[in-house]
C-alpha atoms as a PDB file:
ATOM      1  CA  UNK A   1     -62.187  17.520-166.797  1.00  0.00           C
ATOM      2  CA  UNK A   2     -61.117  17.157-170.131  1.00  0.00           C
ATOM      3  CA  UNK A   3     -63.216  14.502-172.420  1.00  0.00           C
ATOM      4  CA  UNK A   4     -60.335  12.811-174.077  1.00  0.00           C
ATOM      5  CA  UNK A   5     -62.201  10.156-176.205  1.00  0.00           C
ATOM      6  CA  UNK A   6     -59.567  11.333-176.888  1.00  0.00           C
ATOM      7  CA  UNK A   7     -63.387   9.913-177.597  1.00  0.00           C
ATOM      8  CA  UNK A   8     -59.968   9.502-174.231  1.00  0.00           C
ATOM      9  CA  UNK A   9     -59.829  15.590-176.821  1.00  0.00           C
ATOM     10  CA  UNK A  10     -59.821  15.791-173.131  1.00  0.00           C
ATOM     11  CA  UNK A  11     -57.563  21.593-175.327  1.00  0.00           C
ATOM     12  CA  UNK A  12     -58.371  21.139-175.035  1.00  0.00           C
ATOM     13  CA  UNK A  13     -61.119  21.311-174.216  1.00  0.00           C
ATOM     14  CA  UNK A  14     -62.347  18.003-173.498  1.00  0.00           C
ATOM     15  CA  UNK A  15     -60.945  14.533-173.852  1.00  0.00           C
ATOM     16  CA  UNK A  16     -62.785  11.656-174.225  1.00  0.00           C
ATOM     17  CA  UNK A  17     -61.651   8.321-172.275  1.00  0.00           C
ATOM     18  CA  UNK A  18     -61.300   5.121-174.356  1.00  0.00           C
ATOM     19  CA  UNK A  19     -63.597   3.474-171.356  1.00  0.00           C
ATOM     20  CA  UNK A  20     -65.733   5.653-170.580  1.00  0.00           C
ATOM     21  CA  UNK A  21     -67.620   8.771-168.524  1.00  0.00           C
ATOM     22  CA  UNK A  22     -65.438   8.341-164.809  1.00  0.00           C
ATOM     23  CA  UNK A  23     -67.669   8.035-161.875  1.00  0.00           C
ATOM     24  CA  UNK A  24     -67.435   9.087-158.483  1.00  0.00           C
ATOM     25  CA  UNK A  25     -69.601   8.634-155.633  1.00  0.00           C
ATOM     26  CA  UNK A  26     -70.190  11.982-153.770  1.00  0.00           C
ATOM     27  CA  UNK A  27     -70.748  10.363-150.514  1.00  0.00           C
ATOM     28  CA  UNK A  28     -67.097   9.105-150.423  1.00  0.00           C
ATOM     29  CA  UNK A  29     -65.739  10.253-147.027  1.00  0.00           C
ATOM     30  CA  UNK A  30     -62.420  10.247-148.247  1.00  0.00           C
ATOM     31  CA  UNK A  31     -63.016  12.747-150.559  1.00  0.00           C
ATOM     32  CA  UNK A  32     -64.111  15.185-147.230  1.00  0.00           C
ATOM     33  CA  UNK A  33     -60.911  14.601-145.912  1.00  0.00           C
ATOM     34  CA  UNK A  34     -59.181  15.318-149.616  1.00  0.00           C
ATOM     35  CA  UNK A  35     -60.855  18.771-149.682  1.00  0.00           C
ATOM     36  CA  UNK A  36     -59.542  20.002-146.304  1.00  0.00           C
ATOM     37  CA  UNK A  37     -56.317  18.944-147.543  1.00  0.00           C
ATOM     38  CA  UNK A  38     -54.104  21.918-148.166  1.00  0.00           C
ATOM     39  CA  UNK A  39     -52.666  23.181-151.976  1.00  0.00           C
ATOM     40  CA  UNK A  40     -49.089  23.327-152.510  1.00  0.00           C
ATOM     41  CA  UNK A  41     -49.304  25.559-155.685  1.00  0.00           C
ATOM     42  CA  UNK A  42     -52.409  28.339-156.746  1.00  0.00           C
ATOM     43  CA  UNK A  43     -52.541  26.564-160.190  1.00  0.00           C
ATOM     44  CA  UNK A  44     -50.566  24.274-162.425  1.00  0.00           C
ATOM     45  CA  UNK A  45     -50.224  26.557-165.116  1.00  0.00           C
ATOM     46  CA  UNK A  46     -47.302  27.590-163.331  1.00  0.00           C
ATOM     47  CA  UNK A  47     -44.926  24.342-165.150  1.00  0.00           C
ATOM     48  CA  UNK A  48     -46.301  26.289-168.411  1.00  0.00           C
ATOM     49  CA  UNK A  49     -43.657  28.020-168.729  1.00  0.00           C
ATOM     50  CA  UNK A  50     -41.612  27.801-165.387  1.00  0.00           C
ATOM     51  CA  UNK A  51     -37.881  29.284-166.123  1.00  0.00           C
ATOM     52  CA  UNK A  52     -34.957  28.734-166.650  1.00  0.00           C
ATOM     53  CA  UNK A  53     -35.798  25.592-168.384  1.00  0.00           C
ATOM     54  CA  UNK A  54     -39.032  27.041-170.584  1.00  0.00           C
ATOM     55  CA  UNK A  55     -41.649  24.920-168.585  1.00  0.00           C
ATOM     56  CA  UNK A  56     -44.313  22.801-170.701  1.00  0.00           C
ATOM     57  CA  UNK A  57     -44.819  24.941-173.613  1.00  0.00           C
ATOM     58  CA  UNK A  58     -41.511  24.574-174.267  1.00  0.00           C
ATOM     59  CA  UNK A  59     -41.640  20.714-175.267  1.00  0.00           C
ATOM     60  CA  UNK A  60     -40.742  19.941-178.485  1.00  0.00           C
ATOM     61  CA  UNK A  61     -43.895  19.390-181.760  1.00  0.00           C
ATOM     62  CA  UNK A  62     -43.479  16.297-184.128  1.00  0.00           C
ATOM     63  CA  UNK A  63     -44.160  17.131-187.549  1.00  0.00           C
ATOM     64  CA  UNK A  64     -47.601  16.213-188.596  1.00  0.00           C
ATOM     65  CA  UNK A  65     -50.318  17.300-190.454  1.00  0.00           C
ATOM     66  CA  UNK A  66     -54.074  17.937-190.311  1.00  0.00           C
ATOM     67  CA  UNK A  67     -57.073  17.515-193.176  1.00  0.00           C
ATOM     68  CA  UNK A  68     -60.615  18.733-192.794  1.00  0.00           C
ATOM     69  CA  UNK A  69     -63.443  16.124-193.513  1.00  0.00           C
ATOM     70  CA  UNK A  70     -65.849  17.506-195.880  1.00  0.00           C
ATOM     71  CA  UNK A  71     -69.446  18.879-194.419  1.00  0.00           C
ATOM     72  CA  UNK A  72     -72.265  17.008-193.661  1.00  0.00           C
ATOM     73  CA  UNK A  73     -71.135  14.358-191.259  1.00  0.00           C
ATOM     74  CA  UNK A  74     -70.148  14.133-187.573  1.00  0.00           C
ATOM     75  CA  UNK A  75     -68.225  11.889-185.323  1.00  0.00           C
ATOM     76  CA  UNK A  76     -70.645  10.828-182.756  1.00  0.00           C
ATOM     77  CA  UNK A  77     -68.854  11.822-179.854  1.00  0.00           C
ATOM     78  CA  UNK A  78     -68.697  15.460-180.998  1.00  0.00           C
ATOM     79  CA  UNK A  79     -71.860  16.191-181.669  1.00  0.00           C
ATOM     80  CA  UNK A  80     -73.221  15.024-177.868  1.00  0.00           C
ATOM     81  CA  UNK A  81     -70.889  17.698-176.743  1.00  0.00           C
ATOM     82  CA  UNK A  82     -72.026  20.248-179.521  1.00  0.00           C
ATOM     83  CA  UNK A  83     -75.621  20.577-178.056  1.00  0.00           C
ATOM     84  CA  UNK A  84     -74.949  20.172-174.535  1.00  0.00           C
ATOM     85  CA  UNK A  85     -73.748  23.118-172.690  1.00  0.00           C
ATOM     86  CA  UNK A  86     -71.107  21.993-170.317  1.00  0.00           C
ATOM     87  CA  UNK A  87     -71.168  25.164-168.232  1.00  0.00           C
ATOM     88  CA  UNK A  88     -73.156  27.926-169.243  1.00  0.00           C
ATOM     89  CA  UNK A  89     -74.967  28.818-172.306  1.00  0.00           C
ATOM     90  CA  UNK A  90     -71.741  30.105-174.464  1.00  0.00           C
ATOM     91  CA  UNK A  91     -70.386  26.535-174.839  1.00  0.00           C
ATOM     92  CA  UNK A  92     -73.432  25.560-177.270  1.00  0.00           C
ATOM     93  CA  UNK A  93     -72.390  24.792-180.831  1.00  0.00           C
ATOM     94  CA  UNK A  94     -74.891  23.885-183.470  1.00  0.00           C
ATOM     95  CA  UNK A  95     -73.384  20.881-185.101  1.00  0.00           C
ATOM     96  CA  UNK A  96     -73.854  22.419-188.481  1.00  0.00           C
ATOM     97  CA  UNK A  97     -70.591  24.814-187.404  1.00  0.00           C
ATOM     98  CA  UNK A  98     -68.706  22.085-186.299  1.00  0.00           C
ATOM     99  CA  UNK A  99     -65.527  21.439-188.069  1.00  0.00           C
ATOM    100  CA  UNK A 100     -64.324  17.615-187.827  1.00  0.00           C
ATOM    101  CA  UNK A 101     -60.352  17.107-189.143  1.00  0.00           C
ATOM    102  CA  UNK A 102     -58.184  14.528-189.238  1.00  0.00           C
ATOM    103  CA  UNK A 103     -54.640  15.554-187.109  1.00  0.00           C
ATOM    104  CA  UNK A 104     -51.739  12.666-187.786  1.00  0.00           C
ATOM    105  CA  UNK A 105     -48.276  13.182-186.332  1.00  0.00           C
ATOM    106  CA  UNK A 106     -45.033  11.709-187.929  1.00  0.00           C
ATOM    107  CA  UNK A 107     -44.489   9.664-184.639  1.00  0.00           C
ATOM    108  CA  UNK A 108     -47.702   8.390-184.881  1.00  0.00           C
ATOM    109  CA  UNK A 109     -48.514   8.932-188.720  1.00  0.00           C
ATOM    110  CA  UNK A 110     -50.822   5.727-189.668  1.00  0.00           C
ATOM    111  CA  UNK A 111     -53.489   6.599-186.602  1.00  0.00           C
ATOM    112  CA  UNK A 112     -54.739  10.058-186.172  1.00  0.00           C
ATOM    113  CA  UNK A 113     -56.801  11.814-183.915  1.00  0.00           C
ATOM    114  CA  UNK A 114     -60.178  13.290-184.781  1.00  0.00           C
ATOM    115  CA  UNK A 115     -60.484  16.942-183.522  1.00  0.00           C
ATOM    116  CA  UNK A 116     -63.701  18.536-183.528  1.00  0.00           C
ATOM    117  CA  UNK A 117     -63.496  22.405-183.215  1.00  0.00           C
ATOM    118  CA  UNK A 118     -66.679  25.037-183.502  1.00  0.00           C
ATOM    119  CA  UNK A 119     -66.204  27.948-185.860  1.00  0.00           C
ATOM    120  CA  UNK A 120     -66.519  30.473-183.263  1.00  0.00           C
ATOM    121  CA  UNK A 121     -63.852  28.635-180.680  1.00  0.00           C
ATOM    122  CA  UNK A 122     -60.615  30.346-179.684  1.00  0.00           C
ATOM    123  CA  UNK A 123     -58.581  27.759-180.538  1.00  0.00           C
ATOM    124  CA  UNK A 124     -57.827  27.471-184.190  1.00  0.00           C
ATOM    125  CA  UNK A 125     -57.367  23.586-185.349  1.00  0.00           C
ATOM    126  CA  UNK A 126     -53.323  24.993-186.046  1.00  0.00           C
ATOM    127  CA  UNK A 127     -52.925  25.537-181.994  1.00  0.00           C
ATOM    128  CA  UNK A 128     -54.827  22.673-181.410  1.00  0.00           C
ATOM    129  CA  UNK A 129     -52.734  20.606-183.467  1.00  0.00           C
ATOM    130  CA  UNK A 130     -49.688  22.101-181.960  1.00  0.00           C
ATOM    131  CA  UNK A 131     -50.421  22.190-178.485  1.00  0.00           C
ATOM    132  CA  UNK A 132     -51.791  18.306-178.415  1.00  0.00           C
ATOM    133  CA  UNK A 133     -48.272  17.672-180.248  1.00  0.00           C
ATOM    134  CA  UNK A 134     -46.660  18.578-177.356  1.00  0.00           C
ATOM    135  CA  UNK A 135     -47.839  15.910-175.240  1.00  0.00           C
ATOM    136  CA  UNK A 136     -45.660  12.872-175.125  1.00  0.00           C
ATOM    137  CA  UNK A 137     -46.364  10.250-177.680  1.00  0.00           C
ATOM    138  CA  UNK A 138     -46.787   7.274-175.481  1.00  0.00           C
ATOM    139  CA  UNK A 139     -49.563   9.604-173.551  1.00  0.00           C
ATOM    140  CA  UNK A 140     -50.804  11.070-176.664  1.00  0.00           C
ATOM    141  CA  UNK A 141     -51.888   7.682-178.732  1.00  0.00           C
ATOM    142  CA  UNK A 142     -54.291   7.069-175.198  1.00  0.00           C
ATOM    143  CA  UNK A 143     -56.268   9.775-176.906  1.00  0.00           C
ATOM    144  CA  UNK A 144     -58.562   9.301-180.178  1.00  0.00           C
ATOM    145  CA  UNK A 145     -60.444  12.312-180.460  1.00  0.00           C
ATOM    146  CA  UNK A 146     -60.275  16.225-179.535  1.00  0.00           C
ATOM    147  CA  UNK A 147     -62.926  18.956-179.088  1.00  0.00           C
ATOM    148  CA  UNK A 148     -62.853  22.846-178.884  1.00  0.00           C
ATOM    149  CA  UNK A 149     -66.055  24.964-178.383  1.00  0.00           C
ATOM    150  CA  UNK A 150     -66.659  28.331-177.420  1.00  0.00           C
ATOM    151  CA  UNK A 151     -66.134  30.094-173.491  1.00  0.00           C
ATOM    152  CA  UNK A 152     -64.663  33.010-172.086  1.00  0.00           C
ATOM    153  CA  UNK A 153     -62.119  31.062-170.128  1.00  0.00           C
ATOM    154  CA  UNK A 154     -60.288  28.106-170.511  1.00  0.00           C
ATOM    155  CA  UNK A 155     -61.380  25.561-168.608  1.00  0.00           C
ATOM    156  CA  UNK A 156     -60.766  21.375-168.678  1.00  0.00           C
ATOM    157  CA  UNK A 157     -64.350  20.493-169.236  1.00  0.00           C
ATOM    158  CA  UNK A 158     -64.554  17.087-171.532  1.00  0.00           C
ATOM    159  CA  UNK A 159     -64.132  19.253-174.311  1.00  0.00           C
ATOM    160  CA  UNK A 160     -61.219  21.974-174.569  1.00  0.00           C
ATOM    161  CA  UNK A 161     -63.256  25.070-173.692  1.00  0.00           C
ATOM    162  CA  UNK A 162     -62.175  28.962-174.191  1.00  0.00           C
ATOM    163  CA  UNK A 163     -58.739  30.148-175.414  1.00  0.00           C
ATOM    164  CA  UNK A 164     -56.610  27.659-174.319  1.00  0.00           C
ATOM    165  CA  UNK A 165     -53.653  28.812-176.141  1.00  0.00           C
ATOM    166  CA  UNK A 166     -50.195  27.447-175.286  1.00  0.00           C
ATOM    167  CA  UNK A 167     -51.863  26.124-172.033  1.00  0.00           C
ATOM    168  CA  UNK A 168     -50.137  22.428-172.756  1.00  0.00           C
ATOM    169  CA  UNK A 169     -50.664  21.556-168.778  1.00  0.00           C
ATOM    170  CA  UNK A 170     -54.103  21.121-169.254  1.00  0.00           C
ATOM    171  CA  UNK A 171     -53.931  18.766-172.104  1.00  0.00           C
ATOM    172  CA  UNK A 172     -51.719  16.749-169.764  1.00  0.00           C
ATOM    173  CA  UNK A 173     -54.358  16.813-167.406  1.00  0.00           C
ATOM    174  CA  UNK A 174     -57.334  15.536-169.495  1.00  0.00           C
ATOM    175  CA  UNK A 175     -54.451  12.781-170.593  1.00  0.00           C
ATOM    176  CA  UNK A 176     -54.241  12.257-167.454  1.00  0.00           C
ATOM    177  CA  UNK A 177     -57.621  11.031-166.906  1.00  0.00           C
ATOM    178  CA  UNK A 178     -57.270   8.803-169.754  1.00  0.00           C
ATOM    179  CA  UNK A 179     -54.018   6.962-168.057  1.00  0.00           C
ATOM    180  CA  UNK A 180     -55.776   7.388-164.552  1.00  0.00           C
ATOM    181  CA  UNK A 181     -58.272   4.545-166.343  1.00  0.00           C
ATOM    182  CA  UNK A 182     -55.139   3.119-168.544  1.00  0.00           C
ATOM    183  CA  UNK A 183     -52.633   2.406-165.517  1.00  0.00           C
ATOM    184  CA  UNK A 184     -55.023   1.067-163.177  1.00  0.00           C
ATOM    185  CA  UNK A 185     -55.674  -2.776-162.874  1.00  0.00           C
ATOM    186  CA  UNK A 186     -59.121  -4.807-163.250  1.00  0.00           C
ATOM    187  CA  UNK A 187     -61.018  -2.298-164.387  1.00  0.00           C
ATOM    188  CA  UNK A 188     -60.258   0.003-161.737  1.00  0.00           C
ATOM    189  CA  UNK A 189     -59.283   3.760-161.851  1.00  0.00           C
ATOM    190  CA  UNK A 190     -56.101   4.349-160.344  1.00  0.00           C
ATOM    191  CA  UNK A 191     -57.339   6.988-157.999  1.00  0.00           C
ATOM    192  CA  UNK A 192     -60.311   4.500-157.298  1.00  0.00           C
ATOM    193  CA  UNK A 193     -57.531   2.452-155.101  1.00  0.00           C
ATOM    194  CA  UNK A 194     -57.059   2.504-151.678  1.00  0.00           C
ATOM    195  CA  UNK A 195     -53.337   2.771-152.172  1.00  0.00           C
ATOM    196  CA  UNK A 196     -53.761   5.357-154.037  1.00  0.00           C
ATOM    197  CA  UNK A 197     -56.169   7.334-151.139  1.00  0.00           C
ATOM    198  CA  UNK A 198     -53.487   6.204-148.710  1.00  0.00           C
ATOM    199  CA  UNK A 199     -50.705   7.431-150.404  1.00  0.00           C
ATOM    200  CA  UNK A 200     -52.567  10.983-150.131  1.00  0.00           C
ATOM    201  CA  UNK A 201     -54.225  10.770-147.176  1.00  0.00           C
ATOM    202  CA  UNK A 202     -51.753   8.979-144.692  1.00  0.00           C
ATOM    203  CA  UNK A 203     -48.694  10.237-146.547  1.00  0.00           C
ATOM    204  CA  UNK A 204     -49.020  13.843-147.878  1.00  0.00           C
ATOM    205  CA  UNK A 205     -50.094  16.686-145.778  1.00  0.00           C
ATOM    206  CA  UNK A 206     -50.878  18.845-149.281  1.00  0.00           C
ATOM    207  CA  UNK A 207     -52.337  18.472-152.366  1.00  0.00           C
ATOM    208  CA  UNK A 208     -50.969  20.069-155.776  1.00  0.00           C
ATOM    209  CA  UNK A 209     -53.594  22.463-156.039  1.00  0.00           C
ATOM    210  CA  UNK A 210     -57.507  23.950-155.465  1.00  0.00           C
ATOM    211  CA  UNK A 211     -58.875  21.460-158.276  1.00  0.00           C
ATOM    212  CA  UNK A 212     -57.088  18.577-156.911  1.00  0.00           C
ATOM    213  CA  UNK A 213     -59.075  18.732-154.211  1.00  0.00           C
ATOM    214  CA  UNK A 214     -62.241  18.338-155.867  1.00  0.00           C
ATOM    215  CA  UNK A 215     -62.332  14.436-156.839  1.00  0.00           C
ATOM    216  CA  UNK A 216     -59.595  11.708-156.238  1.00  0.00           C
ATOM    217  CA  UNK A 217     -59.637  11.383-160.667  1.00  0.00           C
ATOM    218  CA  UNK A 218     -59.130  15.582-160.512  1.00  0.00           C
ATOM    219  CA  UNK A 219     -56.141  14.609-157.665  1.00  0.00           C
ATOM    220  CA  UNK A 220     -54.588  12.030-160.235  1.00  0.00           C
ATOM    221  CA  UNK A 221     -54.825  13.949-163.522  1.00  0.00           C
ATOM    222  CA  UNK A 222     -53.129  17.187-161.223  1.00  0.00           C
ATOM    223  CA  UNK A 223     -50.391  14.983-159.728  1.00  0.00           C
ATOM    224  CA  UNK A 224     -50.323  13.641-163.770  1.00  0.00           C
ATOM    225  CA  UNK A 225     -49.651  17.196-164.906  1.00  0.00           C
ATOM    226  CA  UNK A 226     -46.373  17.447-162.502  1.00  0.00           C
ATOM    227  CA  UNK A 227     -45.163  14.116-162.936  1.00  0.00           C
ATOM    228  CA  UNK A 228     -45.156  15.509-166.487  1.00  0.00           C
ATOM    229  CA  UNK A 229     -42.599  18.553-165.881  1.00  0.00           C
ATOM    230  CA  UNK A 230     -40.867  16.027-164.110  1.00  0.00           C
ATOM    231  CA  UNK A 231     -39.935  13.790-167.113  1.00  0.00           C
ATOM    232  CA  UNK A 232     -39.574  16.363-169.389  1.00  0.00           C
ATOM    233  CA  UNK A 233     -38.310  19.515-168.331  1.00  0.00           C
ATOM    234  CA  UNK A 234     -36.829  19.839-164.803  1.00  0.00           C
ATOM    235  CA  UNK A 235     -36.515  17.137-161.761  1.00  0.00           C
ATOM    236  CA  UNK A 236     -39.353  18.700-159.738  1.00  0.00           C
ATOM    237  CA  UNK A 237     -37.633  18.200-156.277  1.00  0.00           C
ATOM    238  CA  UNK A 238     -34.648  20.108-157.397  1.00  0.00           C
ATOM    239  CA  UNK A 239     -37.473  22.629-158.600  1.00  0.00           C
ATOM    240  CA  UNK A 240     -38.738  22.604-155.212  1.00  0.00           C
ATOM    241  CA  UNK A 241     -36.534  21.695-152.667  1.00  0.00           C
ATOM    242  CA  UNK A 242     -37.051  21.731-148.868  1.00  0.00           C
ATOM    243  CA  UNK A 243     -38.784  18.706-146.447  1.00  0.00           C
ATOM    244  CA  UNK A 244     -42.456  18.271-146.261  1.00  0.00           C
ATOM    245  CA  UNK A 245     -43.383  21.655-144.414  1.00  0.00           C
ATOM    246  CA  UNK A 246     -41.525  23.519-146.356  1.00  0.00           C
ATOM    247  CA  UNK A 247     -40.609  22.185-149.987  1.00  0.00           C
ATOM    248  CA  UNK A 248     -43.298  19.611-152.516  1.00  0.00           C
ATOM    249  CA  UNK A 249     -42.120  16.834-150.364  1.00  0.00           C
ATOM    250  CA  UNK A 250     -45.376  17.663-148.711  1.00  0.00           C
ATOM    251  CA  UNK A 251     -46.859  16.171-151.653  1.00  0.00           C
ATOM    252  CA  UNK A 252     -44.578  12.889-151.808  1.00  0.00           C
ATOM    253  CA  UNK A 253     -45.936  10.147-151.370  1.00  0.00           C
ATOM    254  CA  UNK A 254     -49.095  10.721-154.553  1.00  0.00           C
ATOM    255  CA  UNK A 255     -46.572  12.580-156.363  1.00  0.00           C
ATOM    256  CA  UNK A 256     -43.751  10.011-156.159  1.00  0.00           C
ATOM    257  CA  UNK A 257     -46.370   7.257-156.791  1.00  0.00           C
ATOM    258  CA  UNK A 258     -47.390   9.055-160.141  1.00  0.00           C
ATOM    259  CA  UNK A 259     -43.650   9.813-161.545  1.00  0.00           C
ATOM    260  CA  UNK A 260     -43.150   6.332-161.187  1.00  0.00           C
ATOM    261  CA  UNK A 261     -46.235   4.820-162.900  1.00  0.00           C
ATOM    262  CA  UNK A 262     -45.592   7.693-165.990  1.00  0.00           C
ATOM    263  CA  UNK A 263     -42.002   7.317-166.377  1.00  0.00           C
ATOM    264  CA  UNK A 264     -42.151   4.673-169.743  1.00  0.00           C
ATOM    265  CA  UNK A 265     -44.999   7.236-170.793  1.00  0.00           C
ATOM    266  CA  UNK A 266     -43.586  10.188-169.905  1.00  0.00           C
ATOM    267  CA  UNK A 267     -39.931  10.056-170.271  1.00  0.00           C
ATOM    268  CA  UNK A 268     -38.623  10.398-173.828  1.00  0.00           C
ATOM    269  CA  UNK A 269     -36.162   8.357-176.135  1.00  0.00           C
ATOM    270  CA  UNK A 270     -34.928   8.834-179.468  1.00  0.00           C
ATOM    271  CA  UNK A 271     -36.893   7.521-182.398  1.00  0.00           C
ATOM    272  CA  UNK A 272     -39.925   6.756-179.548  1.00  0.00           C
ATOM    273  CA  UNK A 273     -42.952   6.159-181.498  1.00  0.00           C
ATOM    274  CA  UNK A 274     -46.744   5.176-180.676  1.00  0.00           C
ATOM    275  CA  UNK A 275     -46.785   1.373-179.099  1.00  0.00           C
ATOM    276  CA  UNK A 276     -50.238   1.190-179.268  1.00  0.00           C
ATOM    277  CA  UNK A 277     -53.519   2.044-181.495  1.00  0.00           C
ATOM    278  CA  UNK A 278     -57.206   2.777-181.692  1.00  0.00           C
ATOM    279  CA  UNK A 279     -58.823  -0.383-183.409  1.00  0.00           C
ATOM    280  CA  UNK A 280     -61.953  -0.406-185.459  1.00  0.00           C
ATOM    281  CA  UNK A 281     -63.774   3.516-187.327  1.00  0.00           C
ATOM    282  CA  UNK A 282     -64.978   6.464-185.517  1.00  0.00           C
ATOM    283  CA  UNK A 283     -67.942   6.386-185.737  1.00  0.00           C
ATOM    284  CA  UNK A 284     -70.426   8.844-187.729  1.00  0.00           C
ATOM    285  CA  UNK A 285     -73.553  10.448-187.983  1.00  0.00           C
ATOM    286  CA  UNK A 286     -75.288  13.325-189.650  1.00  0.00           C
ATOM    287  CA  UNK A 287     -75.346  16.780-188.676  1.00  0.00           C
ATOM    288  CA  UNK A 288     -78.396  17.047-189.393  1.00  0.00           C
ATOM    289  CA  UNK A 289     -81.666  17.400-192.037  1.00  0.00           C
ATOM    290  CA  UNK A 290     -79.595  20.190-194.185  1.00  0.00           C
ATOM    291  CA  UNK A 291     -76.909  17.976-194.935  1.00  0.00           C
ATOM    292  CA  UNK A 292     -79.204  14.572-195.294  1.00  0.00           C
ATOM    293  CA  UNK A 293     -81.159  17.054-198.175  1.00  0.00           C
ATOM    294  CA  UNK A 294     -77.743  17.921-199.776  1.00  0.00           C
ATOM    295  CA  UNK A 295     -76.972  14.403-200.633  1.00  0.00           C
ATOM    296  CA  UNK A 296     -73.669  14.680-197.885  1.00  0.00           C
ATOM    297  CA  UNK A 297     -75.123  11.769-195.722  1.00  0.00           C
ATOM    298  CA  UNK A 298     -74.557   8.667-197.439  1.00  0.00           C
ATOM    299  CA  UNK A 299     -73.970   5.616-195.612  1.00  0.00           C
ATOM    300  CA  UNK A 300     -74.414   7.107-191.864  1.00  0.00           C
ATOM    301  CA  UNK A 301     -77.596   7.390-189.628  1.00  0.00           C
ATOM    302  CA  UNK A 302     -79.309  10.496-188.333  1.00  0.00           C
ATOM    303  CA  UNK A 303     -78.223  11.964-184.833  1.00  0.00           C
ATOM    304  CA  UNK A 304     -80.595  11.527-181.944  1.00  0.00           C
ATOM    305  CA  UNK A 305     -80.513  15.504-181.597  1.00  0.00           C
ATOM    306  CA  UNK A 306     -83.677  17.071-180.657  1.00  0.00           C
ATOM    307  CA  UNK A 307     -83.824  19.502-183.611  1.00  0.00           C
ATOM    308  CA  UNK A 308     -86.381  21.498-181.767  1.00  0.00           C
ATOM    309  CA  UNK A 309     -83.949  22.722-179.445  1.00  0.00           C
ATOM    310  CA  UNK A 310     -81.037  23.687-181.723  1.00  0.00           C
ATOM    311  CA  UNK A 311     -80.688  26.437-182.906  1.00  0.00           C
ATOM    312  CA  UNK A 312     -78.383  27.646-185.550  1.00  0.00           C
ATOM    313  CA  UNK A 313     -78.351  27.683-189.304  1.00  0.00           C
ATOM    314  CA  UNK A 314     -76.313  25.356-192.224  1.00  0.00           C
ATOM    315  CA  UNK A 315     -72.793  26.943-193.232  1.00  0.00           C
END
């Protein structure tokens, strides 16, 4: 899952939701049933780039820009993520290599997104900022930050782990969890619905893929990714014709569900811009006692980092 904080950057690596950490109880029996459910497709990085029409990496980039912040100081959000390996030991980052920048878009241009990235990540902060700017605008300004650290595959962890170059379906999907939260009603996740589990489970005899089997918020942000292509590339049942045992139809009723709910999101019109914006700072604290010593943390508060167990050493 990507940890779009974008704080709703999941890339990425990982976006952060706007509302928070999504939460699942294991015991659901529903989800039993979901993972028996068979996939349609071995992997959505398939709509990448999916001829003749150029698939997902083919959407257009806004113009924009991106500015580094200077050393010293760290949005909360990315620092939590810096010193907490998310999978195995080669996504740590000390916070001291983390590089924080500012990434504005000209369809968006008076609210950027933070994007952390660690020095040794595969994604430089010019493919992040390109491959984020490929997501729709109207999905993109659900996201306020965006994180890269190191891996030696890319993955949608809530940080954009591993080279994840030109890999725009999973930034879709960690947007995805974002409007999963966004598009539901009363505080509820869209996927948290039973009309949502019905629509899969009493509708659909397959499921988009492997990982959409693994939660009913991994099933959303999948069926997200496809509703995607959908909107902006190619009508995905001319794509993949044929009735339910044979053509995506077997997928129908979550699939048509989701194309519906993105289309104002998804589907693009001339001179679109952001509707919507992040209110109030990002909030910042200090990487750490090297920085508070060179004078480069005024006006924030220390981290609650256990220093003991960091290792790494000031840039």
């Amino acid at each position: 899952m990507f940890s779009f904080f974008l704080a709703f950057n999941f890339p990425l690596a990982t976006l952060l939701s706007p509302l928070g950490t999504l939460a699942q109880d294991p015991r659901d029996a529903t989800v039993l049933r979901l993972e028996k459910m068979p996939a349609f497709f071995s992997g959505l990085n398939i709509f990448n780039t999916e001829e003749p029409c150029g698939g997902l990496n083919g959407l257009c980039v806004p113009r924009g820009y991106y500015q580094r912040h200077q050393w010293g100081k760290i949005p909360v959000f990315c620092v939590e993520n810096a010193t907490k390996p998310l999978v195995n030991e080669t996504t740590y980052c000390s916070p001291y290599d983390v590089e924080v920048y500012n990434v504005s878009y000209d369809d968006c241009p008076d609210h950027p997104v933070t994007m952390c990235r660690c020095q040794n990540a595969s994604v430089s902060i010019s493919q992040m900022h390109h491959d984020f700017g490929k997501v729709p605008v109207r999905a993109r300004q659900w996201i306020r930050a965006v994180k890269a650290i190191p891996d030696q595959s890319c993955n949608g962890h809530i940080c954009i782990n591993g080279p994840c170059l030109s890999s725009t379906s999973v930034y879709l999907h960690e947007v995805g969890h974002s409007l999963d939260v966004v598009l539901g009603s009363q505080g509820r996740c869209v996927s948290d619905t039973d009309e949502w589990r019905d629509a899969v489970l009493n509708n659909d005899t397959c499921v988009p893929d492997g990982y959409s089997e693994a939660s009913w918020h991994e099933n959303f942000a999948q069926n997200t990714v496809i509703a995607a292509y959908h909107h902006t590339v190619r009508n995905i049942w001319d794509a993949y014709p044929g009735n339910a045992s044979t053509g995506i139809s077997c997928m129908k009723g979550a699939l048509q569900k989701t194309i519906d709910l993105t289309r104002e999101i998804f589907v693009y019109k001339k001179g679109m811009s952001c509707d919507r914006t992040w209110t109030g700072p990002v909030t910042f604290v200090c990487m750490g006692p090297e920085a508070r010593k060179q004078g480069l943390c005024e006006g924030v508060e220390d981290s609650n980092i256990d220093w003991a167990k960091v290792t790494g050493t000031p840039v």
